[in-house]
N, C-alpha and C. Protein backbone atom coordinates (compact mmCIF):
# COMPACT_ATOMS: atom_id res chain seq x y z
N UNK A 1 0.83 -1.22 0.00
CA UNK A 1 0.00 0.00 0.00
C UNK A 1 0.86 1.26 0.00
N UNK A 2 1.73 1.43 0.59
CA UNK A 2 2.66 2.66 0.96
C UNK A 2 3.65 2.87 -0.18
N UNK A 3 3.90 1.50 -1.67
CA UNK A 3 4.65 1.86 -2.12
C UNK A 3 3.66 2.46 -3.35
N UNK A 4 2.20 1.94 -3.53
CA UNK A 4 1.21 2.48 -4.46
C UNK A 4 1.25 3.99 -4.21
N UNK A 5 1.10 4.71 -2.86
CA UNK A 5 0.71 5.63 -2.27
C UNK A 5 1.68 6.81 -2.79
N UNK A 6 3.54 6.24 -2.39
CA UNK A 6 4.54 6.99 -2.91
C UNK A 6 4.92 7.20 -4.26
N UNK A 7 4.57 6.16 -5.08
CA UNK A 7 4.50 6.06 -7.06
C UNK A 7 3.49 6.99 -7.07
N UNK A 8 2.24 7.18 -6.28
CA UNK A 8 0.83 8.07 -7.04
C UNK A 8 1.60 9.44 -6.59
N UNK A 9 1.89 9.27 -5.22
CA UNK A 9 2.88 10.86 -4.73
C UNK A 9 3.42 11.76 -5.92
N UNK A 10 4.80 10.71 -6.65
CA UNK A 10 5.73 10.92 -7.26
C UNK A 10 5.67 11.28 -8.58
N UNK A 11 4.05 10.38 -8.88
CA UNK A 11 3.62 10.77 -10.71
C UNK A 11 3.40 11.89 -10.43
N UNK A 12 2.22 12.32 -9.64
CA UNK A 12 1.61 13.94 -9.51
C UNK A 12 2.93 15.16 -9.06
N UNK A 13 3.89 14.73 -8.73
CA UNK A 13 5.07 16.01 -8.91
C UNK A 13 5.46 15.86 -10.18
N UNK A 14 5.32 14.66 -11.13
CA UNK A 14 6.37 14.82 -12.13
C UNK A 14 5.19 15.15 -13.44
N UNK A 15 3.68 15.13 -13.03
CA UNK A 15 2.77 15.55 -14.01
C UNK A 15 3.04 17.32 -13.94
N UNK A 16 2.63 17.30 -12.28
CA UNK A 16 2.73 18.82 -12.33
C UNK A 16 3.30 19.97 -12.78
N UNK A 17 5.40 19.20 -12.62
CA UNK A 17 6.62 19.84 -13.51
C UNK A 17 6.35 19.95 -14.77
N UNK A 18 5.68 18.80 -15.41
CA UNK A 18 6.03 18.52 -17.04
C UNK A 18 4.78 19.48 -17.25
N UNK A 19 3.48 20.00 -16.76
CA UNK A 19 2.24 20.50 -16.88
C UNK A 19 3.00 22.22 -16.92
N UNK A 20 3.77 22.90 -15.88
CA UNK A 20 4.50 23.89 -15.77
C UNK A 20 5.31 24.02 -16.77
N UNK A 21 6.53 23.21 -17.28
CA UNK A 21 7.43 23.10 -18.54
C UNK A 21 6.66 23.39 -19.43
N UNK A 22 5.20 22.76 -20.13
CA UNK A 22 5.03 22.74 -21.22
C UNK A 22 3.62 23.95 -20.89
N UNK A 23 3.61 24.84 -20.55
CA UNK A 23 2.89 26.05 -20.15
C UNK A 23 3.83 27.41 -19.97
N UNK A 24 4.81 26.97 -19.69
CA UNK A 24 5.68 28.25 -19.80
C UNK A 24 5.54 29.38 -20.89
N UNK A 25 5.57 30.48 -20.25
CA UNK A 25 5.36 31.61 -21.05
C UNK A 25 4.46 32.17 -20.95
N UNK A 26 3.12 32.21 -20.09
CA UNK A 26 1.99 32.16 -20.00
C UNK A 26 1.73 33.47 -19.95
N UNK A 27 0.77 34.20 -20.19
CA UNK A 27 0.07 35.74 -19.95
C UNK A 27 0.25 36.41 -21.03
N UNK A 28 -0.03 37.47 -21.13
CA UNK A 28 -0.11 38.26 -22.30
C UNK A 28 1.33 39.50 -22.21
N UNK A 29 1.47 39.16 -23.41
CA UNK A 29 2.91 40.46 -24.23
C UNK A 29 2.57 41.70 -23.76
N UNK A 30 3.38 42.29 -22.97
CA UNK A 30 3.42 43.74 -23.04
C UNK A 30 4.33 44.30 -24.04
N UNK A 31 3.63 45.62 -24.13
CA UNK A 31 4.48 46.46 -25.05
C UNK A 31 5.68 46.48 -24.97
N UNK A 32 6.38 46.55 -23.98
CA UNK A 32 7.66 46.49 -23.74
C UNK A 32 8.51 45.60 -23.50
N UNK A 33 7.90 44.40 -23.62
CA UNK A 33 8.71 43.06 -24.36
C UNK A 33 8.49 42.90 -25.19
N UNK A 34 7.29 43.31 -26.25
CA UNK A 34 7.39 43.11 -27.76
C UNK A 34 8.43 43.85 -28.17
N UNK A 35 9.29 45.55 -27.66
CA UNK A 35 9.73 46.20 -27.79
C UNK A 35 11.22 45.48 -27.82
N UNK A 36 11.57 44.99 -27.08
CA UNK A 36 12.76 44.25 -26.34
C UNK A 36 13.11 43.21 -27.32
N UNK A 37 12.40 42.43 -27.94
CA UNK A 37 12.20 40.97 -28.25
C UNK A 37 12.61 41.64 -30.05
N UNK A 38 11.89 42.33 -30.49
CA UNK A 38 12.13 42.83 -31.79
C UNK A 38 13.10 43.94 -32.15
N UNK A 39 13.82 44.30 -31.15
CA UNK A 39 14.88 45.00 -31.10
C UNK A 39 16.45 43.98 -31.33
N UNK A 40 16.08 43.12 -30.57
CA UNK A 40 16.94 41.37 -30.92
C UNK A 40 16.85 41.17 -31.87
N UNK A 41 15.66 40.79 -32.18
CA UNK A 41 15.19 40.24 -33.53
C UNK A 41 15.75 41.30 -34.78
N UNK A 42 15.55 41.87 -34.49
CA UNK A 42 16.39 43.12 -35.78
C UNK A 42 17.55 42.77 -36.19
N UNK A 43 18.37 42.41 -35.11
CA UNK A 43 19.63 42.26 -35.16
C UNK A 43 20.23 41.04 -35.91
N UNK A 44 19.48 40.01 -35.77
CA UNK A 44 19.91 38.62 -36.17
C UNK A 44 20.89 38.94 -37.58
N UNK A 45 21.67 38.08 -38.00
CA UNK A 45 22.44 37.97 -39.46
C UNK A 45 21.98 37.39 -40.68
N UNK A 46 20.65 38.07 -40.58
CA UNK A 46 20.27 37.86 -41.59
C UNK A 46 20.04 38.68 -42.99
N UNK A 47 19.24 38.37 -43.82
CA UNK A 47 19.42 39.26 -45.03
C UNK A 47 18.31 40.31 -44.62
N UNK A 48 18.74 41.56 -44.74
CA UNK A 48 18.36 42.87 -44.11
C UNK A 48 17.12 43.09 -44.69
N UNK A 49 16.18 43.22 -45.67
CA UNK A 49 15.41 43.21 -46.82
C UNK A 49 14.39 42.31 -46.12
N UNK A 50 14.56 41.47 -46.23
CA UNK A 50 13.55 39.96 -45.63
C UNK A 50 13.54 39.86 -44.20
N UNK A 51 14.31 40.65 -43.31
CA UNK A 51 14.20 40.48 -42.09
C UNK A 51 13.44 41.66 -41.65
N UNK A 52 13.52 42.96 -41.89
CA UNK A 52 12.51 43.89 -42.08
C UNK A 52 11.12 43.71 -42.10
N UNK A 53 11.00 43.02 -43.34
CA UNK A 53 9.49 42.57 -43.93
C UNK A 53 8.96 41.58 -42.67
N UNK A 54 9.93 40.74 -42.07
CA UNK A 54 9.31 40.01 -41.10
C UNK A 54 9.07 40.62 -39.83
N UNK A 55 9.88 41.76 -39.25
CA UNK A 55 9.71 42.00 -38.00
C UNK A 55 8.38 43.29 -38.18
N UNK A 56 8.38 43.37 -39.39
CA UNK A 56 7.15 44.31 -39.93
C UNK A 56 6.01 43.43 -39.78
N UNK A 57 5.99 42.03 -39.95
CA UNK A 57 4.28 41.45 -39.26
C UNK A 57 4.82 41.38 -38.25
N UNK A 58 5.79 40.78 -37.70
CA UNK A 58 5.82 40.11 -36.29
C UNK A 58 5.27 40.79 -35.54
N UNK A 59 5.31 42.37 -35.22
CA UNK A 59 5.00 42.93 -34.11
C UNK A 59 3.68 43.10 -33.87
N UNK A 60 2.47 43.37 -35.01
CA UNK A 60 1.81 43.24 -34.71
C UNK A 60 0.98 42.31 -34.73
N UNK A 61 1.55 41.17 -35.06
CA UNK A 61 1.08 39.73 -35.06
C UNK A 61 1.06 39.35 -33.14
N UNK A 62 2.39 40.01 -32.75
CA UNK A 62 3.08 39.73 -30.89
C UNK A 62 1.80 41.06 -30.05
N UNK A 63 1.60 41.72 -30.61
CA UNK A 63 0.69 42.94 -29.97
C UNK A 63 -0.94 42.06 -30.14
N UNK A 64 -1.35 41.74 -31.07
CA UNK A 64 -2.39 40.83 -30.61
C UNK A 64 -2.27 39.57 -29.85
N UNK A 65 -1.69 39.28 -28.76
CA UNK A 65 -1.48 38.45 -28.12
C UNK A 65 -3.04 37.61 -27.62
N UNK A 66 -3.12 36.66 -27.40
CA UNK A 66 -4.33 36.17 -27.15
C UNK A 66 -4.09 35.08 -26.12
N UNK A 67 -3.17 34.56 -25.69
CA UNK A 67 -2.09 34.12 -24.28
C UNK A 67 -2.05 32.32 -24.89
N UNK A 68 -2.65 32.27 -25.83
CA UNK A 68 -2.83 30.84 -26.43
C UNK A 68 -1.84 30.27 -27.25
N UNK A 69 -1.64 28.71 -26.73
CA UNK A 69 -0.18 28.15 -27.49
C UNK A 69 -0.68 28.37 -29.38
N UNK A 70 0.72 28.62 -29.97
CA UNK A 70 1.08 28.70 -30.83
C UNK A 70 1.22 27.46 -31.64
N UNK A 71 0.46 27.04 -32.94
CA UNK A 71 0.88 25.92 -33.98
C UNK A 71 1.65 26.49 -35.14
N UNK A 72 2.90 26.50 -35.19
CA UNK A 72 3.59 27.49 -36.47
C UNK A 72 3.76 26.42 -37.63
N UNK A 73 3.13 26.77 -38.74
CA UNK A 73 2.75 25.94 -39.75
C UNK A 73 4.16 26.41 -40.57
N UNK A 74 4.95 25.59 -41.17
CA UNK A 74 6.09 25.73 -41.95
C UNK A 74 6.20 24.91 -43.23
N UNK A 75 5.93 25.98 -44.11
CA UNK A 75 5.93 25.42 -45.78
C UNK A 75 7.24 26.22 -46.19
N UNK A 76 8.07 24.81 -46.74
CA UNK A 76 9.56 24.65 -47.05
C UNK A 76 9.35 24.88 -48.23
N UNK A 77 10.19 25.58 -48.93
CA UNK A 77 10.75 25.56 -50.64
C UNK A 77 12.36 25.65 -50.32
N UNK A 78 13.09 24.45 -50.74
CA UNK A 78 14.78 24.53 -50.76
C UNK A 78 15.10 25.00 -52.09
N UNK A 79 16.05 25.80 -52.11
CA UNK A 79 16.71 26.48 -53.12
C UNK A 79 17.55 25.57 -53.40
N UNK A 80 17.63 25.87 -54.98
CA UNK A 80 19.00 25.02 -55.66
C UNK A 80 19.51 24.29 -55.39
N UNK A 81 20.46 25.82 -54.61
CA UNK A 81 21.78 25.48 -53.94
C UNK A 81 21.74 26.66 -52.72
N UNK A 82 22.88 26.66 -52.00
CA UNK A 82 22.75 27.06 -50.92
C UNK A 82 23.08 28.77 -51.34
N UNK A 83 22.28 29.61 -50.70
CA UNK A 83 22.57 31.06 -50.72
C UNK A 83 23.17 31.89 -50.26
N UNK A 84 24.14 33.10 -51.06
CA UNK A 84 24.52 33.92 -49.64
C UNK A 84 23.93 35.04 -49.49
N UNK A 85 24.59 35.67 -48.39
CA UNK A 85 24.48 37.22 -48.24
C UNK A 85 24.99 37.47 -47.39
N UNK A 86 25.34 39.13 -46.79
CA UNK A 86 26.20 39.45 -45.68
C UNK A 86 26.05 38.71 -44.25
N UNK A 87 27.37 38.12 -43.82
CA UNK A 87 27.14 37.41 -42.68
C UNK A 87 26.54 35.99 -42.66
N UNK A 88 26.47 35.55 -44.11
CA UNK A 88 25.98 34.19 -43.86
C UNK A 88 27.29 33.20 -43.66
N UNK A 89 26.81 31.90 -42.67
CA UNK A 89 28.06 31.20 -43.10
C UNK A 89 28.44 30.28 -44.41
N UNK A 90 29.83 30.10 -44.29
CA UNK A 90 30.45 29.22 -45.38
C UNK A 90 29.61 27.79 -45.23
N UNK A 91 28.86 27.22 -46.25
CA UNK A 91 28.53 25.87 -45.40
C UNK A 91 28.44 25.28 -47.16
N UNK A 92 29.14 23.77 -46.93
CA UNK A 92 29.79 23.30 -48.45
C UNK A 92 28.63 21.71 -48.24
N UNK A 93 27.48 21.80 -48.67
CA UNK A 93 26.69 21.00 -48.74
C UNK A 93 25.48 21.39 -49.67
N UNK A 94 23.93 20.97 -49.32
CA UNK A 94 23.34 21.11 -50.41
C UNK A 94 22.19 22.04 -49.61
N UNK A 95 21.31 22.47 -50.38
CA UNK A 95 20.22 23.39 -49.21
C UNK A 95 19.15 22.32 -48.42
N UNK A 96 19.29 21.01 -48.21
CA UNK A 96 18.67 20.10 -47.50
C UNK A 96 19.57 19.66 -46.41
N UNK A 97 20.71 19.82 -46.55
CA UNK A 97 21.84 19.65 -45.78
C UNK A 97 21.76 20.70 -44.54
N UNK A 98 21.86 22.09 -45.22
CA UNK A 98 22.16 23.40 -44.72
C UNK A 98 20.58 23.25 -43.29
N UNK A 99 19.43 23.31 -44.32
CA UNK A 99 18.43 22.91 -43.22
C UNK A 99 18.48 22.46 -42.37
N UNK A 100 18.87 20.51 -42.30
CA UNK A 100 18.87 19.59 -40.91
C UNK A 100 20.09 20.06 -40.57
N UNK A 101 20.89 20.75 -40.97
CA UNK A 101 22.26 21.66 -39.82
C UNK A 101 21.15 22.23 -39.02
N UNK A 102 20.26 23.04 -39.32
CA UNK A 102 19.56 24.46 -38.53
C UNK A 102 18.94 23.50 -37.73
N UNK A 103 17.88 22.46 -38.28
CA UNK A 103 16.91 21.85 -37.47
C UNK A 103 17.21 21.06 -36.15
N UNK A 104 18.79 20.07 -36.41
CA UNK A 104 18.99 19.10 -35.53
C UNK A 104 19.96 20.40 -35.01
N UNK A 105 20.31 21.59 -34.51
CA UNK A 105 21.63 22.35 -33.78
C UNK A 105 20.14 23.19 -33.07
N UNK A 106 18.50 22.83 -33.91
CA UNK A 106 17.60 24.35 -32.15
C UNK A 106 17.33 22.94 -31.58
N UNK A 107 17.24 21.46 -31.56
CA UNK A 107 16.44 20.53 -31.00
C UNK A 107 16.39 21.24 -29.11
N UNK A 108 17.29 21.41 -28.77
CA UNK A 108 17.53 21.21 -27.58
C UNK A 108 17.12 22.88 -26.93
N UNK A 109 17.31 23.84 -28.21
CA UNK A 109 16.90 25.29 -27.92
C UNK A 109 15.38 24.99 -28.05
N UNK A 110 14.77 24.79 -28.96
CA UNK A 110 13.06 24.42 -28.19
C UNK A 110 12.38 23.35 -27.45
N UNK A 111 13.17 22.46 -26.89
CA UNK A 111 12.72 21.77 -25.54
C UNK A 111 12.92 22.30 -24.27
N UNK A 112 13.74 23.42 -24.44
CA UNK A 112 14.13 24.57 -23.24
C UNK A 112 12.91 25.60 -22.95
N UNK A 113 12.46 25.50 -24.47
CA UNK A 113 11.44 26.44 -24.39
C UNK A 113 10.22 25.76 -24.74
N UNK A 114 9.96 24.32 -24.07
CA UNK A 114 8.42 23.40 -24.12
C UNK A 114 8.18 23.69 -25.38
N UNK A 115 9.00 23.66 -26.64
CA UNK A 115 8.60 23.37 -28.24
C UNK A 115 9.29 22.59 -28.72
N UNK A 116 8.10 21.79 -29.71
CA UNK A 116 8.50 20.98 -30.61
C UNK A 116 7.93 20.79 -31.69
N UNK A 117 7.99 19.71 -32.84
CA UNK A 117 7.55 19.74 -33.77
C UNK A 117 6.20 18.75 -33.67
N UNK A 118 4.91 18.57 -34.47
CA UNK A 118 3.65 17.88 -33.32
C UNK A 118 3.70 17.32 -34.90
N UNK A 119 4.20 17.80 -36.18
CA UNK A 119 3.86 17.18 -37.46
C UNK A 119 4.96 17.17 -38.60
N UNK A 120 5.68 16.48 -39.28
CA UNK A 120 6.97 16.34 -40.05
C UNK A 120 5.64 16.10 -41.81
N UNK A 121 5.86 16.67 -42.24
CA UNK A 121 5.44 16.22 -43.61
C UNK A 121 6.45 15.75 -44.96
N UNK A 122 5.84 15.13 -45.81
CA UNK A 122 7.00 14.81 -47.14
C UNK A 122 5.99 14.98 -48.02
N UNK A 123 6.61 15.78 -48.79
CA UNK A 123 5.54 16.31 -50.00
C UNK A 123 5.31 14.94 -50.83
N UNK A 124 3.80 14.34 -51.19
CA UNK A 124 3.66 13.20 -52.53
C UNK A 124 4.15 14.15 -53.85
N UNK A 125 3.34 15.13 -53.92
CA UNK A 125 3.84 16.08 -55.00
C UNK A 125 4.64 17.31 -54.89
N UNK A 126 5.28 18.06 -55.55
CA UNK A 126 6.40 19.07 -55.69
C UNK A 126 5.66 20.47 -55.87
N UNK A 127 4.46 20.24 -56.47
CA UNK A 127 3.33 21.56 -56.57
C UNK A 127 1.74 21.35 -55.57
N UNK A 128 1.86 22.82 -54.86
CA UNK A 128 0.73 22.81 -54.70
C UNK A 128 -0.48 22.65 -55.40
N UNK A 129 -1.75 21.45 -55.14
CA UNK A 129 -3.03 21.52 -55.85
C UNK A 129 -3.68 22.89 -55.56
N UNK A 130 -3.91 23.21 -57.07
CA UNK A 130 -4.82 24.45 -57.33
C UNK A 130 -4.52 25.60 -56.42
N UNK A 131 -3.43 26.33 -56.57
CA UNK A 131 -2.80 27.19 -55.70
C UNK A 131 -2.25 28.36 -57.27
N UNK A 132 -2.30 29.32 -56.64
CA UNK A 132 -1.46 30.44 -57.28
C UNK A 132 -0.87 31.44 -56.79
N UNK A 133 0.45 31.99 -56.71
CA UNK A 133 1.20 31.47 -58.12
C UNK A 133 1.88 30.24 -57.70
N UNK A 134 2.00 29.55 -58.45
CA UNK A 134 2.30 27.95 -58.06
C UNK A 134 4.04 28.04 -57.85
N UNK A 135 3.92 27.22 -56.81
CA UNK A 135 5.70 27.25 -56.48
C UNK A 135 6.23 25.56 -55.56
N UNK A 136 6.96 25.15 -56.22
CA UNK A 136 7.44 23.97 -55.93
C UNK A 136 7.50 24.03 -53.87
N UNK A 137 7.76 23.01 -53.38
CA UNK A 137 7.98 22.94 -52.39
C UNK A 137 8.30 21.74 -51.42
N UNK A 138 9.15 21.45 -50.85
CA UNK A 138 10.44 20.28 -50.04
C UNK A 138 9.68 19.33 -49.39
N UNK A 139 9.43 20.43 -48.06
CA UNK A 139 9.30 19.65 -46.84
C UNK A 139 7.97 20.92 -45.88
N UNK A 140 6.88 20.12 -45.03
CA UNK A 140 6.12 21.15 -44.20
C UNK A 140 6.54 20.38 -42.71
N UNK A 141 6.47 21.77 -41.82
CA UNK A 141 6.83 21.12 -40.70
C UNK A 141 6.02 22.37 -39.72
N UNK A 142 4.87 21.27 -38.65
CA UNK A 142 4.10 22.04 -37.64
C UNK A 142 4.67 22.33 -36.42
N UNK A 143 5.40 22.93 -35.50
CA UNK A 143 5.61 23.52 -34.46
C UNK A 143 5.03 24.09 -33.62
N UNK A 144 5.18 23.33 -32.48
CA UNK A 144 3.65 24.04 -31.16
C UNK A 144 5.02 25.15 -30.20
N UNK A 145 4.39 25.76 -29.74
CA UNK A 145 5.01 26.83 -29.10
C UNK A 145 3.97 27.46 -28.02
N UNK A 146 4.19 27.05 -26.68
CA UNK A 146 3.23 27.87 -25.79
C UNK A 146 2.41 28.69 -25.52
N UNK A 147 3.35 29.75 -26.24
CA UNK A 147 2.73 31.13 -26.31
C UNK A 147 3.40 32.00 -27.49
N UNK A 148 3.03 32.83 -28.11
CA UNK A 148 3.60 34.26 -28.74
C UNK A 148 4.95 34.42 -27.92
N UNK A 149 4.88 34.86 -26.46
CA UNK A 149 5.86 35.61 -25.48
C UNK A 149 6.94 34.01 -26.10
N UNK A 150 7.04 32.74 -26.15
CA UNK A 150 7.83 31.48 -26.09
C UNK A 150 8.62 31.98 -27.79
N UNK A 151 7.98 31.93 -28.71
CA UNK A 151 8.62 32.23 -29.94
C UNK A 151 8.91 33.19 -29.99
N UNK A 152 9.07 34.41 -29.73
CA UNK A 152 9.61 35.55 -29.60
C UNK A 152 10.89 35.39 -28.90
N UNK A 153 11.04 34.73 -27.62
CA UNK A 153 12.10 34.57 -26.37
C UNK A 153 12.76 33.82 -27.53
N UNK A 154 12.60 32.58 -28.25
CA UNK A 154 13.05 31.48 -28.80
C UNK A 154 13.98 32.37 -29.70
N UNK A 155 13.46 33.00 -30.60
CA UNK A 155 14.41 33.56 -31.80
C UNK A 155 14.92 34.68 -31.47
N UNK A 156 15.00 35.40 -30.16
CA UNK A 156 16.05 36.56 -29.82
C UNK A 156 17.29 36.04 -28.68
N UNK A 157 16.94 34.49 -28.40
CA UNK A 157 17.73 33.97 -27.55
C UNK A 157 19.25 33.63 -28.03
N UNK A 158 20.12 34.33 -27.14
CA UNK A 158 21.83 34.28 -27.95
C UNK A 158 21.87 33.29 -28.29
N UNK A 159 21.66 31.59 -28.44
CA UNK A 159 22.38 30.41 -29.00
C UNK A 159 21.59 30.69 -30.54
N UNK A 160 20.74 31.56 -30.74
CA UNK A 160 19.32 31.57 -32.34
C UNK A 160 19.94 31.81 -33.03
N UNK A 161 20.90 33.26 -32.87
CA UNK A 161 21.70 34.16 -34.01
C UNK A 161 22.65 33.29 -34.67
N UNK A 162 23.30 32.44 -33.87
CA UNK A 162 24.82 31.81 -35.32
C UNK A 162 23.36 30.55 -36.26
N UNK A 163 22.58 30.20 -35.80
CA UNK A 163 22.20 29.13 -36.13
C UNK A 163 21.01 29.51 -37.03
N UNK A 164 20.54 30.46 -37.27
CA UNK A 164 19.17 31.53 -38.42
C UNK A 164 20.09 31.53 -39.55
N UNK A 165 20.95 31.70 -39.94
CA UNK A 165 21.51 32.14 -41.49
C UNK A 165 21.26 30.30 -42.06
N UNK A 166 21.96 29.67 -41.31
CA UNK A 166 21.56 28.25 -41.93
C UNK A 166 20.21 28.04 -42.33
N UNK A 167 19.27 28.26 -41.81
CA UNK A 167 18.03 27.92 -42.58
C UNK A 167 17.59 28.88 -43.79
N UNK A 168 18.00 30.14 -43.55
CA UNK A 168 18.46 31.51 -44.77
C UNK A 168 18.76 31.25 -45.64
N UNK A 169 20.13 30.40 -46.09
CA UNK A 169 20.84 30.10 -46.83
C UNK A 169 20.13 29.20 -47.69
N UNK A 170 19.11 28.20 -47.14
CA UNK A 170 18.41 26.83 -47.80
C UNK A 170 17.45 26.96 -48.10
N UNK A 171 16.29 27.60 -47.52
CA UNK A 171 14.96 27.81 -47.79
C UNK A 171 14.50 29.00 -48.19
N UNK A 172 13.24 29.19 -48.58
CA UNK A 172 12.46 30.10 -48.65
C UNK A 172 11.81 29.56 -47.74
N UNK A 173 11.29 30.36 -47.30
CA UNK A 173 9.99 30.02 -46.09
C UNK A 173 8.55 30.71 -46.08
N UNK A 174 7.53 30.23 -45.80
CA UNK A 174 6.10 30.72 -45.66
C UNK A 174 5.91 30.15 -44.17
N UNK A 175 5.39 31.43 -43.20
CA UNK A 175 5.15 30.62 -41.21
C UNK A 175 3.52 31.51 -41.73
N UNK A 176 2.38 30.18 -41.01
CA UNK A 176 1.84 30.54 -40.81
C UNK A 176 1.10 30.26 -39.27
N UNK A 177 1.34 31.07 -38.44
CA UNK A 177 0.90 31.12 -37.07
C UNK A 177 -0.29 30.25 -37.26
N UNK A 178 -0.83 29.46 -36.34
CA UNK A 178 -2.64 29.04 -35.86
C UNK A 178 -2.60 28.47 -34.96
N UNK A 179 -4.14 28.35 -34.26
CA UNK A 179 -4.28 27.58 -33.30
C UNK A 179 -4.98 27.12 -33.13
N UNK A 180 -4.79 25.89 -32.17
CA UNK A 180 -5.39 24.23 -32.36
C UNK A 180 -6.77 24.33 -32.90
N UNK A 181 -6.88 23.65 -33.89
CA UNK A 181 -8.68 23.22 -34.34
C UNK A 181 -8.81 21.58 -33.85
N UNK A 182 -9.04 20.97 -34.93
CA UNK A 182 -9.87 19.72 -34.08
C UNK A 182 -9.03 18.97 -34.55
N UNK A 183 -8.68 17.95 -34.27
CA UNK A 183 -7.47 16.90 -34.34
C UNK A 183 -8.21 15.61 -34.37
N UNK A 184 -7.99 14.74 -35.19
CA UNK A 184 -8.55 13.24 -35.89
C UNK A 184 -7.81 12.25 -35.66
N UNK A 185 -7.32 11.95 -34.56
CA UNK A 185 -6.13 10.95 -34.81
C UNK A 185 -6.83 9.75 -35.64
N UNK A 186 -5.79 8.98 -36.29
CA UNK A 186 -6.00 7.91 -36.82
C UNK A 186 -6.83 6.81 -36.11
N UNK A 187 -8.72 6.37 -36.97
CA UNK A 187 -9.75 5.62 -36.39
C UNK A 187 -8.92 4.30 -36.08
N UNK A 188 -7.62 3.64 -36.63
CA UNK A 188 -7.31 2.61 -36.19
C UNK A 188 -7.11 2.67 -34.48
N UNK A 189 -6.81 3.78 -33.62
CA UNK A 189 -5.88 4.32 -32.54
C UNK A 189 -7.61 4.34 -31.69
N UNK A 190 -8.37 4.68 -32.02
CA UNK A 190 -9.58 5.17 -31.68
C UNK A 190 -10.03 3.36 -31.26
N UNK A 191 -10.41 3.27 -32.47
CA UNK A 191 -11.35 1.30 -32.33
C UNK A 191 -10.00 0.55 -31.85
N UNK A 192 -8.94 0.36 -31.56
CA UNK A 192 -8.45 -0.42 -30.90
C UNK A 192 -7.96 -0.54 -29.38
N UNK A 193 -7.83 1.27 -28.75
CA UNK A 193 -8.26 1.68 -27.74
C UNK A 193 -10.02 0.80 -26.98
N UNK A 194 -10.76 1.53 -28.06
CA UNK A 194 -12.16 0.86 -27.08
C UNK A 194 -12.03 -0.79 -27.00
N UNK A 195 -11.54 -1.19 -27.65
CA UNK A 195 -11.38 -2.51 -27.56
C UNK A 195 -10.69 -2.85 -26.80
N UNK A 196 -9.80 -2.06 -26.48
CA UNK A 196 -8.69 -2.71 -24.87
C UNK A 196 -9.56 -2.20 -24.07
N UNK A 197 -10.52 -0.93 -23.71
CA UNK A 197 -11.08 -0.83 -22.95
C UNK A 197 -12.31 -1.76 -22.47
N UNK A 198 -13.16 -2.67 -24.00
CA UNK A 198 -13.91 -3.36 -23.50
C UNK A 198 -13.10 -4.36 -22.67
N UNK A 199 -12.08 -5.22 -23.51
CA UNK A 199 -11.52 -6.19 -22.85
C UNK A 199 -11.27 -5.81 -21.60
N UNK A 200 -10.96 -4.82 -20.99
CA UNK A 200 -10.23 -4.53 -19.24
C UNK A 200 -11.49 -4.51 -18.64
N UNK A 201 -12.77 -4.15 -19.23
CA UNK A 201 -13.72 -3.77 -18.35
C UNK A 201 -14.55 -5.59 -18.36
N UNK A 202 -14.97 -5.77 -19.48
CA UNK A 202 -14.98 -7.22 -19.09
C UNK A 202 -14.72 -8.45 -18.03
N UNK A 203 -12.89 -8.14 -18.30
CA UNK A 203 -12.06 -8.82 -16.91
C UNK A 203 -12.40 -8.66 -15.70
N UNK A 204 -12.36 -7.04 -15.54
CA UNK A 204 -12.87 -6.82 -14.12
C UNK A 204 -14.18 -6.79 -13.81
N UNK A 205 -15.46 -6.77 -14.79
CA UNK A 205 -16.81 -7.74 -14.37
C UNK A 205 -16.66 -9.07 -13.86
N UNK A 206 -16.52 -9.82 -14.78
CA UNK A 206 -15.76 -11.32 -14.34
C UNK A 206 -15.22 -11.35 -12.62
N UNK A 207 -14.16 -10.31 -12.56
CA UNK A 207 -13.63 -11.03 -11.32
C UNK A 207 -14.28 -10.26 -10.21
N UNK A 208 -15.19 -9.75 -10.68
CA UNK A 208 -15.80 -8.95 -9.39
C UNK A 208 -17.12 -9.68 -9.36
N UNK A 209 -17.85 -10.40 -10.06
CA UNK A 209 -18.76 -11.26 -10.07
C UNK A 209 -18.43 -12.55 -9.60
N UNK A 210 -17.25 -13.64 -10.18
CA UNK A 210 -16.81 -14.45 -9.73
C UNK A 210 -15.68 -14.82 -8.99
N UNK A 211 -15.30 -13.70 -9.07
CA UNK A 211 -13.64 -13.98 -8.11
C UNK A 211 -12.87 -14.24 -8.77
């Protein structure tokens, strides 16, 4: 009994931590950390032109704060070959290369910050259906993020800056912010669940009827 008692103890501290970790960031943006956060963000080494244009939505994308985790939708187009511009690094591979450099060097910068990726896609086709203007495209990849205040902290955080030109260099990118709609997991996951549930509930009719 006392060792059931200390395991139930021990789950509920380690639900509670992991419930805190993956909530971090919580409340709404003030002005003066959107201020702070995009003043960083300015700075990054990236191409000056395109980083502009971005911190030109960002802010008021971060000023409507709504305190709700973040799904950052990421539609990949890899270039050629790898690109430069001022301050990018030397990197002697291909622009799919240059990418999983960027992707596998934040793993550990967004588990710091309770993010990860919730969806990896592989394109069947190279063109979007019935889209204009039509433009080839790699790889999509979904990213949950706590809050607005979590992706903001994420990309002004000192380890972000050497490691942003690598994904610069490889992609074009389209982010489109959203948040959670309704989620379908796969009906196999669904009907084979109730089925372990009939079976357990079964058992324990049985042995509570007959012993």
């Amino acid at each position: 009994m006392w060792f059931e008692l200390i395991l139930a103890a021990a789950l509920v501290v380690l639900y509670v931590a992991f419930s805190a970790w993956h909530s971090q960031g919580a409340g709404k943006l003030t002005q003066a950390e959107i201020d702070q956060y995009i003043a960083i963000i300015e700075k990054l080494p990236l191409p000056e032109k395109g980083l502009h244009a971005f911190t030109a939505r960002l802010r008021p994308w971060a000023e409507a704060d709504d305190c709700k985790p973040v799904y950052m939708f990421n539609l990949i187009h890899f270039f050629p070959c790898v690109q430069t511009f001022p301050g990018a690094p030397e990197f002697r591979g291909t622009s799919e290369e240059a990418n999983a450099h960027y992707e596998k060097s934040l793993v550990w910068l967004w588990l710091s910050h309770a993010s990860y990726p919730t969806f990896i896609g592989v394109p069947q086709a190279r063109n979007l259906v019935n889209m204009e203007p039509e433009r080839t495209w790699g790889n999509m990849i979904v990213v949950r993020y706590p809050s607005r205040r979590t992706f903001l902290k994420l990309i002004s955080h000192p380890t972000y800056a050497p490691l942003a030109p690598y994904k610069f260099i490889a992609v074009e990118l389209d982010l489109v912010p959203v948040w959670s709609g309704t989620i379908v997991p796969d009906l196999r996951w669904l009907v084979g669940g109730g089925f372990v549930i009939v079976f357990l509930l079964v058992g324990w009719i049985r042995l509570a009827l007959f012993g």
